[in-house]
N, C-alpha and C. Protein backbone atom coordinates (compact mmCIF):
# COMPACT_ATOMS: atom_id res chain seq x y z
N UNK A 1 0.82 -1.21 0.00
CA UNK A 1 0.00 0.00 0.00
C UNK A 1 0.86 1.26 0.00
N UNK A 2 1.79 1.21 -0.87
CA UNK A 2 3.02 2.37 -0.67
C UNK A 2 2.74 3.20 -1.64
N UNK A 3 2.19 2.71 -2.76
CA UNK A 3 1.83 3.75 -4.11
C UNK A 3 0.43 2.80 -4.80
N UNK A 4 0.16 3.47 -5.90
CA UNK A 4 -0.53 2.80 -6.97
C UNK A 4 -2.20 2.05 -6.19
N UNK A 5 -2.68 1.05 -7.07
CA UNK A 5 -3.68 0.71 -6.39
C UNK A 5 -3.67 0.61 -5.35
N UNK A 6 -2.59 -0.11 -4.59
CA UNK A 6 -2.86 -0.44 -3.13
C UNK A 6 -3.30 0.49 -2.12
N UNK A 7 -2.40 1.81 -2.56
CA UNK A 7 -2.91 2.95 -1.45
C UNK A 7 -4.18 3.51 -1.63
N UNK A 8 -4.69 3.59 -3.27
CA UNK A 8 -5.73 4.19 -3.58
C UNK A 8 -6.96 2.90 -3.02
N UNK A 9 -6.66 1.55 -2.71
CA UNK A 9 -7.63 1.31 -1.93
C UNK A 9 -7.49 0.91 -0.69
N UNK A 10 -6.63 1.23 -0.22
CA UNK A 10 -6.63 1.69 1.22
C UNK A 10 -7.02 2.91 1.45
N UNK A 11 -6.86 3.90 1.05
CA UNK A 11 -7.54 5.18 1.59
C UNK A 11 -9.28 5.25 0.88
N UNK A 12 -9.46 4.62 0.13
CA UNK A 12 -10.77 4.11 -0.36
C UNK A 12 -11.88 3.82 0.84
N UNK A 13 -11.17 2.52 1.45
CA UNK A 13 -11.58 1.46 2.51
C UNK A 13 -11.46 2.46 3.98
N UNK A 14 -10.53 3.10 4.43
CA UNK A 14 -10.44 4.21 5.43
C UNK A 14 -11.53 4.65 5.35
N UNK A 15 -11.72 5.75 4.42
CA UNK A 15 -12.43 6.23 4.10
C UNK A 15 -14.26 6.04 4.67
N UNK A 16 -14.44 4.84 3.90
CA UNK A 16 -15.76 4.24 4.25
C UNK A 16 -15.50 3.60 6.03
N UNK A 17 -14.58 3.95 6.37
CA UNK A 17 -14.86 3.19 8.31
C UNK A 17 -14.05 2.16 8.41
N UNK A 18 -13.44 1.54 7.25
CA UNK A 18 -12.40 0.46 7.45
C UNK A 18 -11.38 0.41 8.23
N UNK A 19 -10.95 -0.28 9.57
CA UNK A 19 -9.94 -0.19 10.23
C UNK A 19 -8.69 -1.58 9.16
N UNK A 20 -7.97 -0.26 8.62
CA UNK A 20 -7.16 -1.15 7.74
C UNK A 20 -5.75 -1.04 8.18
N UNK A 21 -5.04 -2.26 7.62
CA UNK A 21 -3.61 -2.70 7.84
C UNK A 21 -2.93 -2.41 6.30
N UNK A 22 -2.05 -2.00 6.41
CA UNK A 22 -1.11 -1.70 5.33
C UNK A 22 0.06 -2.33 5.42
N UNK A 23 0.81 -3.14 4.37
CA UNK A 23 1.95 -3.54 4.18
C UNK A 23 2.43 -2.71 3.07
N UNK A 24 3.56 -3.00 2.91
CA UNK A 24 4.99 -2.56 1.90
C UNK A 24 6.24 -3.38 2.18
N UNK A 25 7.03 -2.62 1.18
CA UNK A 25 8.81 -2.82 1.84
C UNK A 25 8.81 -1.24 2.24
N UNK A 26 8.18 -0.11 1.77
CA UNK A 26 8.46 1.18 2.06
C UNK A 26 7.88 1.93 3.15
N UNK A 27 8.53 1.94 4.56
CA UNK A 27 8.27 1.74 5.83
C UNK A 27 8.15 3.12 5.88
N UNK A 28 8.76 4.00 5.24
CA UNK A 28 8.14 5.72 5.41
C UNK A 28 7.02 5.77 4.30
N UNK A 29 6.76 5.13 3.37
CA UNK A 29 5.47 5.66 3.16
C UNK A 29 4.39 5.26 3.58
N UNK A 30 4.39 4.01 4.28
CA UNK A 30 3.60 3.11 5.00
C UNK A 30 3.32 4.24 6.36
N UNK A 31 4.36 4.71 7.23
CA UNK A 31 4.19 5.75 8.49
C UNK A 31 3.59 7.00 7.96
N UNK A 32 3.66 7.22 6.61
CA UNK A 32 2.83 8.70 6.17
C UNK A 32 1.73 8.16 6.14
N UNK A 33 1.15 7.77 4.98
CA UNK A 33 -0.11 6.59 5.36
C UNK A 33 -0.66 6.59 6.86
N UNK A 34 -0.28 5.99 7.99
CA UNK A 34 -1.10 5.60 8.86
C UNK A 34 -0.75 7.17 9.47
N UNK A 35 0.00 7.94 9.27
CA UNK A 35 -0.06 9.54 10.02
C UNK A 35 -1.35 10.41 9.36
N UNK A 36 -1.55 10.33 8.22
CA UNK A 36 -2.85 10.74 7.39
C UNK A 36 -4.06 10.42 7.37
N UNK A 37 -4.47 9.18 7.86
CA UNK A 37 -5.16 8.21 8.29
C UNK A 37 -5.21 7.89 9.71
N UNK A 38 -6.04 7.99 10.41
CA UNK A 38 -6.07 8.02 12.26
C UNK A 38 -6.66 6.88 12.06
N UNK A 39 -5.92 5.72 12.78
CA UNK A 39 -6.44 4.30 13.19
C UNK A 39 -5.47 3.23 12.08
N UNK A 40 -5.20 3.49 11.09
CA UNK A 40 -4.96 2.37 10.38
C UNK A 40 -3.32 2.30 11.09
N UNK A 41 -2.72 0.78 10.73
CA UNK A 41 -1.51 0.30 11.40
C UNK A 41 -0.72 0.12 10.02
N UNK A 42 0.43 0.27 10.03
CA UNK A 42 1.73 0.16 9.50
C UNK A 42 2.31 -1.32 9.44
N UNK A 43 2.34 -2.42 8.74
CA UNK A 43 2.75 -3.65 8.63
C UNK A 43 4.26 -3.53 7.53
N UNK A 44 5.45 -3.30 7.43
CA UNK A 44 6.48 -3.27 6.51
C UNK A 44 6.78 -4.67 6.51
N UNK A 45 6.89 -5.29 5.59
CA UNK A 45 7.36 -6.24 5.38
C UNK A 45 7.90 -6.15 3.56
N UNK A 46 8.44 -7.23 3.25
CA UNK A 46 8.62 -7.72 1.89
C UNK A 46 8.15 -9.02 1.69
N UNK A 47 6.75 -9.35 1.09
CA UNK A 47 6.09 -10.87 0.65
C UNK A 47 6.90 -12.11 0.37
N UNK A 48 8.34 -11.84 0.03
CA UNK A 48 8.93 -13.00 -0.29
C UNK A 48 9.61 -13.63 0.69
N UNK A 49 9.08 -12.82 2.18
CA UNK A 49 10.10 -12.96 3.19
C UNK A 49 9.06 -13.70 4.11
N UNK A 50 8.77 -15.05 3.91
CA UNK A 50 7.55 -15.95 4.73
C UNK A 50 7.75 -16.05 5.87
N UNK A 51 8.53 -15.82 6.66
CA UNK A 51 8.45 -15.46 7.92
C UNK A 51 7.73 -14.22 8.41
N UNK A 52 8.45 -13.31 7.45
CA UNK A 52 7.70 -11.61 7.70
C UNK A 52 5.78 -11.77 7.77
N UNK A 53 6.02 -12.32 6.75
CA UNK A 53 4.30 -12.19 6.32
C UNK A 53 3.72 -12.97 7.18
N UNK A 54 3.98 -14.17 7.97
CA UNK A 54 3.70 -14.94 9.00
C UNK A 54 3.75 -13.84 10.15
N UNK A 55 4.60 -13.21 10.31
CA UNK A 55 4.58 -12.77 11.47
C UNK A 55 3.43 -11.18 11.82
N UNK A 56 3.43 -10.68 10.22
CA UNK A 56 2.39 -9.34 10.18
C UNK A 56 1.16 -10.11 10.51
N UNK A 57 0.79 -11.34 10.01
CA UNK A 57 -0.43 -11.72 9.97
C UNK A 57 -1.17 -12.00 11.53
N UNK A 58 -0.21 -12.43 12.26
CA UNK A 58 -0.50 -13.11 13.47
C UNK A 58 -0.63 -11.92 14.36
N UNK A 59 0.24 -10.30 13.88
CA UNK A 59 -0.25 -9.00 14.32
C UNK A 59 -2.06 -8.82 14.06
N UNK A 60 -2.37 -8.97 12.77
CA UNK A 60 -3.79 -8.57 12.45
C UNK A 60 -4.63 -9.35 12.61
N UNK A 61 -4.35 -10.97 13.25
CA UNK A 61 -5.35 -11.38 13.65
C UNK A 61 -5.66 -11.41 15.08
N UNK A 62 -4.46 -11.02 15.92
CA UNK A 62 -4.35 -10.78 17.23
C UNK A 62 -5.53 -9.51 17.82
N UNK A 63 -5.79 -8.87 16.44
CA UNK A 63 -6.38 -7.37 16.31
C UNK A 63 -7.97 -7.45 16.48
N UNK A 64 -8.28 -8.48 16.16
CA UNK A 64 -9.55 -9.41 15.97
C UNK A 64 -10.00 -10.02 14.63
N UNK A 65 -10.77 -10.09 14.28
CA UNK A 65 -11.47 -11.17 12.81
C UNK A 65 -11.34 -10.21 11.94
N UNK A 66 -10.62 -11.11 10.75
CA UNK A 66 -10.35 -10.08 9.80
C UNK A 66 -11.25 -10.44 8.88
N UNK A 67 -11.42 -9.67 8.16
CA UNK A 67 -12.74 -9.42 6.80
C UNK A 67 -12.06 -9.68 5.78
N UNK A 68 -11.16 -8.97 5.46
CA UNK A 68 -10.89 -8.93 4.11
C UNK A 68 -9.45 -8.84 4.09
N UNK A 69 -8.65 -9.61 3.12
CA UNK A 69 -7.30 -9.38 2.68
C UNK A 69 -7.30 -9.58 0.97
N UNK A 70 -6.49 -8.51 1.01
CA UNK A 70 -6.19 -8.02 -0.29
C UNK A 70 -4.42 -8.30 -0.76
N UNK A 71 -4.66 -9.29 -1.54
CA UNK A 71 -2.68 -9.48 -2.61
C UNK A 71 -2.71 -8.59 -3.68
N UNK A 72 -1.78 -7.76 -3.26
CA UNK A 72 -1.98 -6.38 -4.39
C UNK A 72 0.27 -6.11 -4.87
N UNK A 73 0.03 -7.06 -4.22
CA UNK A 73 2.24 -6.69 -4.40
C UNK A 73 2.51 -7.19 -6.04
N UNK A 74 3.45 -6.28 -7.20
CA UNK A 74 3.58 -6.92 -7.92
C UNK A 74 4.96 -6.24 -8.49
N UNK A 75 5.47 -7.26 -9.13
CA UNK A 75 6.92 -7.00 -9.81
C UNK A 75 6.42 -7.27 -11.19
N UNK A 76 7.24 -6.06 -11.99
CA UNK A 76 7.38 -5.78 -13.44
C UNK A 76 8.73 -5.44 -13.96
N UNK A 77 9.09 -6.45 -14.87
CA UNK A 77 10.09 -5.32 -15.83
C UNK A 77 10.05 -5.96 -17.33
N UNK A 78 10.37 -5.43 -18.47
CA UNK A 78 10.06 -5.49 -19.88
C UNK A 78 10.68 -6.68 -19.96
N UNK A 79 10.39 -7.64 -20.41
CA UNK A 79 11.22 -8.78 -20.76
C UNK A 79 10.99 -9.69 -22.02
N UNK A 80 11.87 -10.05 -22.99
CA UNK A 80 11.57 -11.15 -23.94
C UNK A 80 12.24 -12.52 -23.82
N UNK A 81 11.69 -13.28 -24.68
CA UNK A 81 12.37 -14.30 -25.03
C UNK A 81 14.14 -14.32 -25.68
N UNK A 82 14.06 -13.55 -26.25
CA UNK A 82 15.42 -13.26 -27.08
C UNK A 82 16.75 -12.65 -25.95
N UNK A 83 16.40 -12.09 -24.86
CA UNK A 83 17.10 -11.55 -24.10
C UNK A 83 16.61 -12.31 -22.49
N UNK A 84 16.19 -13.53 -23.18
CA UNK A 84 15.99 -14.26 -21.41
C UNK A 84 16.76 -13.85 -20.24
N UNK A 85 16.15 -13.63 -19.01
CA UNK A 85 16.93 -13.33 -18.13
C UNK A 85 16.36 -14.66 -16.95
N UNK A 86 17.30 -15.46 -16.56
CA UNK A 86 16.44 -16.29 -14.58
C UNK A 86 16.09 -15.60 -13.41
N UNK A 87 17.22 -14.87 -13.75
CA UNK A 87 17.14 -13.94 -12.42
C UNK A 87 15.94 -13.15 -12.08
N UNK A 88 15.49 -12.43 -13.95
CA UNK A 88 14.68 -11.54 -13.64
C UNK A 88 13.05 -12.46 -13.76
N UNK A 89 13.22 -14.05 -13.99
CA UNK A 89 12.35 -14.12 -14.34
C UNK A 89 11.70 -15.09 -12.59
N UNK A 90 12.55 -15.49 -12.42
CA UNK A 90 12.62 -15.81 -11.13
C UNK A 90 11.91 -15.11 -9.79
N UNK A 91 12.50 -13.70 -9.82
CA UNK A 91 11.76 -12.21 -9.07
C UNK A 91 10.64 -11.89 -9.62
N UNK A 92 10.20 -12.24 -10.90
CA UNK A 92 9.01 -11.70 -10.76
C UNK A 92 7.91 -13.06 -9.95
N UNK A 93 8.43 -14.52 -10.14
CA UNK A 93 7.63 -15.45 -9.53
C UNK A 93 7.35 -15.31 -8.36
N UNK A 94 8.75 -14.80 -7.70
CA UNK A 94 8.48 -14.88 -6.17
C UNK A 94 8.20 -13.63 -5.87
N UNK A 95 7.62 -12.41 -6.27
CA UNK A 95 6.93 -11.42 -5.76
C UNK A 95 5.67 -11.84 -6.45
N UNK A 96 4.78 -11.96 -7.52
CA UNK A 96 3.88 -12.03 -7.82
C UNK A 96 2.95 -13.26 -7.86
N UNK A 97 3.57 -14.01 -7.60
CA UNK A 97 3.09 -15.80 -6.96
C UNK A 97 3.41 -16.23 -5.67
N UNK A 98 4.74 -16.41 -5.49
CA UNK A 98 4.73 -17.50 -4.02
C UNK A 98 4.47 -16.20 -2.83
N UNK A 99 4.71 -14.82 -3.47
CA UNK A 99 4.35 -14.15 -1.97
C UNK A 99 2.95 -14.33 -1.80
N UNK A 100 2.22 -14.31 -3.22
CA UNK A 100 0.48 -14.64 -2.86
C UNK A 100 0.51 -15.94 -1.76
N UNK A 101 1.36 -17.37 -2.39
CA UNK A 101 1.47 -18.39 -1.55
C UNK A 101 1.79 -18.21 0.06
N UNK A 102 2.52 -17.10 0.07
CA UNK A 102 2.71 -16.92 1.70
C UNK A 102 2.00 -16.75 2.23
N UNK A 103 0.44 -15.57 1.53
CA UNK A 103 0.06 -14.59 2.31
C UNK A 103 -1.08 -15.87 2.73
N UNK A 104 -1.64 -16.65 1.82
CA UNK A 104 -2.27 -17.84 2.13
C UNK A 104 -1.46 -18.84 2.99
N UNK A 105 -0.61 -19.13 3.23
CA UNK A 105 -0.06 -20.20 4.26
C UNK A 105 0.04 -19.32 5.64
N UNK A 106 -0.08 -17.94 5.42
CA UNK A 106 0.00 -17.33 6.72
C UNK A 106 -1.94 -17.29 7.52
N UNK A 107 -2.75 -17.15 6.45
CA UNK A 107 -4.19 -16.59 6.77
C UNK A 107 -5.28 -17.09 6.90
N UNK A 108 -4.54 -18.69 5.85
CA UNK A 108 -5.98 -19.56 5.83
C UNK A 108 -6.57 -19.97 6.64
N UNK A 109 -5.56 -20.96 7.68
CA UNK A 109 -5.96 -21.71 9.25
C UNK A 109 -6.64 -20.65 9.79
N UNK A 110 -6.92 -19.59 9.72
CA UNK A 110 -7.75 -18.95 10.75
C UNK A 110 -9.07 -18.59 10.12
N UNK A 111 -8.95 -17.85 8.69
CA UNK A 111 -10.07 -18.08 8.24
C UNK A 111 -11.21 -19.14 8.27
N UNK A 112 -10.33 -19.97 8.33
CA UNK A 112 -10.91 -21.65 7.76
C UNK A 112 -11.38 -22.12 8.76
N UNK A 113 -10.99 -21.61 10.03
CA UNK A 113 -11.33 -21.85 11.57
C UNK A 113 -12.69 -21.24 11.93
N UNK A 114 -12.90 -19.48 11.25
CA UNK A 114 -13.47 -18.74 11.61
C UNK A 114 -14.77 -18.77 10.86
N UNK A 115 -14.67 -19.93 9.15
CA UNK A 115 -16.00 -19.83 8.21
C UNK A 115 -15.68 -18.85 8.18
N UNK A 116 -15.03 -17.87 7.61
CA UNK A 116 -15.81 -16.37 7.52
C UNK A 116 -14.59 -15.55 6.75
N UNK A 117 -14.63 -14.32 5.95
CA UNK A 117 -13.70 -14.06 5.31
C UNK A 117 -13.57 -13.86 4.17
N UNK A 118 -12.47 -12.81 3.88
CA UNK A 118 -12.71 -13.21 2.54
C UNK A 118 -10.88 -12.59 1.64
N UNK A 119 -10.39 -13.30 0.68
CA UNK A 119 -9.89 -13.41 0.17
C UNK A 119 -9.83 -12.83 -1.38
N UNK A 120 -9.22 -11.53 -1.82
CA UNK A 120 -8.88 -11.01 -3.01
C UNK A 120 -7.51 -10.89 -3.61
N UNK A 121 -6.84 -11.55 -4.84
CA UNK A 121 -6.26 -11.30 -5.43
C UNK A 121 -5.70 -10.46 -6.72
N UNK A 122 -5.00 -9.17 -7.00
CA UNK A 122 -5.04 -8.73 -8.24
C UNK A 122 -4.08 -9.51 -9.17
N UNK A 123 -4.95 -9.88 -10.48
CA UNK A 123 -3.76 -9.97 -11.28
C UNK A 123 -3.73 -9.24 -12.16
N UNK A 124 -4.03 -9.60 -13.82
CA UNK A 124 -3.76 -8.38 -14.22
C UNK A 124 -4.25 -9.08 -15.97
N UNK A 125 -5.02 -8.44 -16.36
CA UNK A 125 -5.48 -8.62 -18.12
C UNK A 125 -4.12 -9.18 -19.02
N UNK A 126 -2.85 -8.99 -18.35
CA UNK A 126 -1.60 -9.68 -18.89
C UNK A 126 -1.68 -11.10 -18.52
N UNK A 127 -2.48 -11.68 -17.79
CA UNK A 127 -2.72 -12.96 -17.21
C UNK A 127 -3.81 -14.07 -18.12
N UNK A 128 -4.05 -13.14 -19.01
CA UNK A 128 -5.44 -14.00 -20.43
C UNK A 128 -4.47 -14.45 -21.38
N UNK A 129 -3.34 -14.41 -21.82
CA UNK A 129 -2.54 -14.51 -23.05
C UNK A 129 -1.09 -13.77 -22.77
N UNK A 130 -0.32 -14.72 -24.05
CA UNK A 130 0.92 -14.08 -24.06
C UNK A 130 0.80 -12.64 -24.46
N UNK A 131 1.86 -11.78 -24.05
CA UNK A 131 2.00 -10.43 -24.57
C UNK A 131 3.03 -9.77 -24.95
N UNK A 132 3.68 -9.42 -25.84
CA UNK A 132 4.99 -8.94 -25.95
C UNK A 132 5.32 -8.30 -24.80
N UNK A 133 6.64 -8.19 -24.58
CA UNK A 133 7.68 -7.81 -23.31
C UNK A 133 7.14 -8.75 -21.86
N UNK A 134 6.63 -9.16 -22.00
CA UNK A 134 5.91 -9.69 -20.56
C UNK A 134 6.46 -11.27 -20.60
N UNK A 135 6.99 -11.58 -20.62
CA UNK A 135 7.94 -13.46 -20.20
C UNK A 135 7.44 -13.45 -19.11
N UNK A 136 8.54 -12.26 -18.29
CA UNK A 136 8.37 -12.73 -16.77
C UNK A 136 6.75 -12.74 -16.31
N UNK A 137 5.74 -11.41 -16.60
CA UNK A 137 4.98 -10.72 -15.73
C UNK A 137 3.79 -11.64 -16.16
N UNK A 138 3.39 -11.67 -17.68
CA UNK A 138 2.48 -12.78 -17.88
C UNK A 138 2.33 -13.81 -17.19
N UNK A 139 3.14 -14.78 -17.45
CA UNK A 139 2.70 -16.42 -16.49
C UNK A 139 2.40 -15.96 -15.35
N UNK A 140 3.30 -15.59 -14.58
CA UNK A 140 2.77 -15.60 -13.06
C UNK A 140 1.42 -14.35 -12.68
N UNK A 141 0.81 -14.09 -13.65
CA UNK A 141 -0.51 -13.56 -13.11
C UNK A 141 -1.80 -14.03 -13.85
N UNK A 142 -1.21 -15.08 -15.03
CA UNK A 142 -2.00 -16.25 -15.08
C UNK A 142 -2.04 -17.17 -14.06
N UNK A 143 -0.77 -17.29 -13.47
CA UNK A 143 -0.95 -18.21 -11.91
C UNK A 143 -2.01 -17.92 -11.16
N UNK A 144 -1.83 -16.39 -10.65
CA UNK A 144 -2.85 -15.90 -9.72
C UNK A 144 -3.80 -15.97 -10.45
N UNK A 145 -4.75 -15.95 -11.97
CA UNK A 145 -6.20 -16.59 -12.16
C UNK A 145 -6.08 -17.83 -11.58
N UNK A 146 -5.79 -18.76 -12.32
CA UNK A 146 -6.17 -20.36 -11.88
C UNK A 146 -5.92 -20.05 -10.22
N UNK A 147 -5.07 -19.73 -9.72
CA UNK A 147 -5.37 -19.88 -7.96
C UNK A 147 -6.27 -19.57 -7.78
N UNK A 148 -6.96 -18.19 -7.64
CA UNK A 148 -8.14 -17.58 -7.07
C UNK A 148 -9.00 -18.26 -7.98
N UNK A 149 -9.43 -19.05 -8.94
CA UNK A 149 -10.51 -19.66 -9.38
C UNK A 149 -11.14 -20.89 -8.65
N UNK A 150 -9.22 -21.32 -8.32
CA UNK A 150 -9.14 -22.67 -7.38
C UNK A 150 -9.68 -22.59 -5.90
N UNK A 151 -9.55 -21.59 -5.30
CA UNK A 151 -8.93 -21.30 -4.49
C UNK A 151 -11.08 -21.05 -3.98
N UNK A 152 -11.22 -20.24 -5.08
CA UNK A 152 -12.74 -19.84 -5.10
C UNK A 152 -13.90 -21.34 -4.70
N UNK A 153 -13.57 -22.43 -5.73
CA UNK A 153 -13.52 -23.59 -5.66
C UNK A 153 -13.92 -24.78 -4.69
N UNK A 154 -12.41 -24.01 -3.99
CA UNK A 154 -12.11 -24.90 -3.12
C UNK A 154 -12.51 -24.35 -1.65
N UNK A 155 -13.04 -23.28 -1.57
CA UNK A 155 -13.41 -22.29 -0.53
C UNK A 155 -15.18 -22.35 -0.27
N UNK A 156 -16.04 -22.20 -1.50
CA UNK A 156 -16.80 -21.52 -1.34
C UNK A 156 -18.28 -22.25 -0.56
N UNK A 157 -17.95 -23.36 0.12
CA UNK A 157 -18.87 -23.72 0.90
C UNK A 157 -17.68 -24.07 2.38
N UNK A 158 -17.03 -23.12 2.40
CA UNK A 158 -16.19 -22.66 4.05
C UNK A 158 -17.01 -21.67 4.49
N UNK A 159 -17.48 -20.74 3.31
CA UNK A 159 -17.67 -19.53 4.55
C UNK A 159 -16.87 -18.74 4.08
N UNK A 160 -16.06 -18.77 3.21
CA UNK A 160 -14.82 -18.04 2.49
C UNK A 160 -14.54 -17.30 1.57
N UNK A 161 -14.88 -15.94 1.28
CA UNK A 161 -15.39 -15.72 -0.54
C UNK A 161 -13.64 -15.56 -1.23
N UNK A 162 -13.98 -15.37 -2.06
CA UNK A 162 -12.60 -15.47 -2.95
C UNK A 162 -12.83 -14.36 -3.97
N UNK A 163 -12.18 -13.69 -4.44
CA UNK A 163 -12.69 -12.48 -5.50
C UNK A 163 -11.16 -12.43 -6.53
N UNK A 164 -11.44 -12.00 -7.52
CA UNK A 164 -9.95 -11.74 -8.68
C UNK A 164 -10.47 -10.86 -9.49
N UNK A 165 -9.44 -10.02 -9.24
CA UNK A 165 -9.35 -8.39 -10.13
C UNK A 165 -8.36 -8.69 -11.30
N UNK A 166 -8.72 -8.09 -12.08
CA UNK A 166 -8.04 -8.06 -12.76
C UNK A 166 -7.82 -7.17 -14.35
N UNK A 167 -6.80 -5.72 -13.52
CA UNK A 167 -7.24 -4.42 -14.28
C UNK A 167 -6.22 -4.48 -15.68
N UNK A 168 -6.82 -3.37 -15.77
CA UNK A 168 -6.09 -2.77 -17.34
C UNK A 168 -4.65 -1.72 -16.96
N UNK A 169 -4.71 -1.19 -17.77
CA UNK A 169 -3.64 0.09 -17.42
C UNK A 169 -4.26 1.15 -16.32
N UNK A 170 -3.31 1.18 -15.54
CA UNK A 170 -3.46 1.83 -13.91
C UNK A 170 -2.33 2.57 -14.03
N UNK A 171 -2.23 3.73 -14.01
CA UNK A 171 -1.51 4.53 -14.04
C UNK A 171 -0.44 4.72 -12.24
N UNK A 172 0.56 3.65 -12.29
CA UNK A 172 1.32 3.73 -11.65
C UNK A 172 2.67 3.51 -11.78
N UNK A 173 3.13 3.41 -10.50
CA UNK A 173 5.04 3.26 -11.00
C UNK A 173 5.34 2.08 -11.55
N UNK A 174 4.38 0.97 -11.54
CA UNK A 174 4.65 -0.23 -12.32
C UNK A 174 4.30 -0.19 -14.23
N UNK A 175 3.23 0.82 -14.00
CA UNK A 175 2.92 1.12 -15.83
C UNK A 175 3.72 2.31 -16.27
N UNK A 176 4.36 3.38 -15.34
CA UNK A 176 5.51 4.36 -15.79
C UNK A 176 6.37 3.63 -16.32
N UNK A 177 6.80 2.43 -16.49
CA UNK A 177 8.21 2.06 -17.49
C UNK A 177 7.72 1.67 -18.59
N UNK A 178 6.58 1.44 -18.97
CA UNK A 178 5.97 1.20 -20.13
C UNK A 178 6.36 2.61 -21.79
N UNK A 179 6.71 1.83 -22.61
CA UNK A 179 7.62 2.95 -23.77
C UNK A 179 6.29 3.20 -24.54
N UNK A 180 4.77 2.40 -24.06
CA UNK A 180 3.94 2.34 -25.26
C UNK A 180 2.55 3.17 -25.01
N UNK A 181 2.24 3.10 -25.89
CA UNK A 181 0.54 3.63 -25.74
C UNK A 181 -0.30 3.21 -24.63
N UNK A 182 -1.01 3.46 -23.81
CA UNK A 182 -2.00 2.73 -23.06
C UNK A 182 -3.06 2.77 -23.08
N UNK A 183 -4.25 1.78 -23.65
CA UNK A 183 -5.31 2.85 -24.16
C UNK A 183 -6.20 2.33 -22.67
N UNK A 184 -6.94 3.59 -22.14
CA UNK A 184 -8.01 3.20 -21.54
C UNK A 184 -7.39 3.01 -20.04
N UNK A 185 -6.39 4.08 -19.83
CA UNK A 185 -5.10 4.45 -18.49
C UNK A 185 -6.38 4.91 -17.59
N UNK A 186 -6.87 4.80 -16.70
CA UNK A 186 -7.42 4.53 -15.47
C UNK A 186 -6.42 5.54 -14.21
N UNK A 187 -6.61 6.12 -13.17
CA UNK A 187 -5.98 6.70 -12.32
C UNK A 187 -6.26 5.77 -10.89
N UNK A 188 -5.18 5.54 -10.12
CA UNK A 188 -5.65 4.60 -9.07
C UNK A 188 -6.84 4.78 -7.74
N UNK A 189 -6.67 5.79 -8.00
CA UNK A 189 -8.66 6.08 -7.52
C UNK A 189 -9.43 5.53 -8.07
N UNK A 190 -9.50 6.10 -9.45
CA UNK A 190 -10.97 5.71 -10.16
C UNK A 190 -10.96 3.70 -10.30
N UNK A 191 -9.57 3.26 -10.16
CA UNK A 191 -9.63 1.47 -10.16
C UNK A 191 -10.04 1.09 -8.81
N UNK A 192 -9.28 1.82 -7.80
CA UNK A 192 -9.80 1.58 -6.16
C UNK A 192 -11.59 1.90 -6.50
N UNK A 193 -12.06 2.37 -6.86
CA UNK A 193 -12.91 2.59 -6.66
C UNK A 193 -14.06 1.79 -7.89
N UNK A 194 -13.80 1.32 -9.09
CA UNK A 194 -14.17 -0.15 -9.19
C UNK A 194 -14.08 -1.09 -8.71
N UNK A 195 -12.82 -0.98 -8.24
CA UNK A 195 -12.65 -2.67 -6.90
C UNK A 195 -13.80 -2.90 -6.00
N UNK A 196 -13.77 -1.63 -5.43
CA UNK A 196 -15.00 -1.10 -3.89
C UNK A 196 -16.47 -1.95 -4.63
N UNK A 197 -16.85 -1.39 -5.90
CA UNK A 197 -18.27 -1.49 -6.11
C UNK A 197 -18.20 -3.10 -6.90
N UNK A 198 -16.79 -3.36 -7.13
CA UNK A 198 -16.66 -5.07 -7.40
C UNK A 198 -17.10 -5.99 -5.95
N UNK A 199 -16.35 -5.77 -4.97
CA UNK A 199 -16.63 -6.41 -3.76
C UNK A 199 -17.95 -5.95 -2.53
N UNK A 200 -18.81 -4.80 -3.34
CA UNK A 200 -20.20 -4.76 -2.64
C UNK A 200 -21.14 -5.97 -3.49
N UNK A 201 -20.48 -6.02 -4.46
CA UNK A 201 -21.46 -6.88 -5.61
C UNK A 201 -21.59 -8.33 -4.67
């Protein structure tokens, strides 16, 4: 919740009465955030760090029953086939997949305890098909469909809802490296604020 959608729906969710938790890796914008916002808490972590995320979680459930968690963390950078990279393709798995996997090995047992809850993942319209520059960013947010479909599935007589977003061009620091056209660029308000009237539905 340091920039981009995440903050625009966190201050969304504030907004309407939500006592919300914020993560990042960016621990001063996370403390501006909860200084701007009276009540919400500061969680810094980095998703790939399964201990971390184990340990924020067991903060917010200590807090009482949680409603809603939102996987909104994502890694981008331009990538092809012709200029394969592991490294880079590697970082984008483990920020945009196995940290989703954490945030679920940290949240479920209690949900699952509690019937109750609910579970949202973003991925991203790069997740329907291949796309030029996207190696890394594609697959793994086709991952996150089939999970949250699964996940929906495999949940939905717990007590558990499951929801998957999955926007267009959002005008943030992840679509600023983009060299191309974007048609139909969205501001992270106006997407926070489809999300909102996605999850009253």
């Amino acid at each position: 919740a340091s920039s981009g959608i995440g903050i625009g729906i966190a201050e969304a969710l504030h907004a309407q009465g939500a006592r919300v938790f914020v993560s990042a890796r960016d621990a001063g914008a996370l403390a501006a955030f909860s200084a701007a916002h009276p009540g919400a808490q500061a969680l810094p972590l980095d998703v790939t760090d399964r201990l971390a995320v184990r340990a924020a979680a067991q903060t917010v459930l200590a807090s009482g029953p949680l409603d809603l968690v939102l996987y909104c963390a994502g890694y981008y950078r331009e990538l092809r086939a012709t200029a394969f990279d592991l490294a880079e393709m590697l970082q984008h798995n483990e920020v945009n997949y196995l940290g989703a996997l954490n945030l679920l090995d940290a949240l479920l047992p209690s949900l699952l305890a509690r019937r109750s809850g609910h579970i949202s993942l973003i991925s991203s319209v790069a997740g329907y098909g291949g796309l030029p520059n996207s190696l890394g960013y594609g697959p793994t947010k086709a991952a996150l469909i089939n999970l949250a479909e699964t996940l929906y599935l495999d949940l939905k007589d717990s007590g558990i809802g499951v929801s998957l977003i999955c926007p267009g061009f959002v005008a943030t620091p992840l679509t600023a490296q983009n060299r191309f056209s974007m048609p139909a660029l969205i501001t992270p308000e106006r997407a926070a604020a489809e999300i909102l009237a996605g999850w009253r539905q």
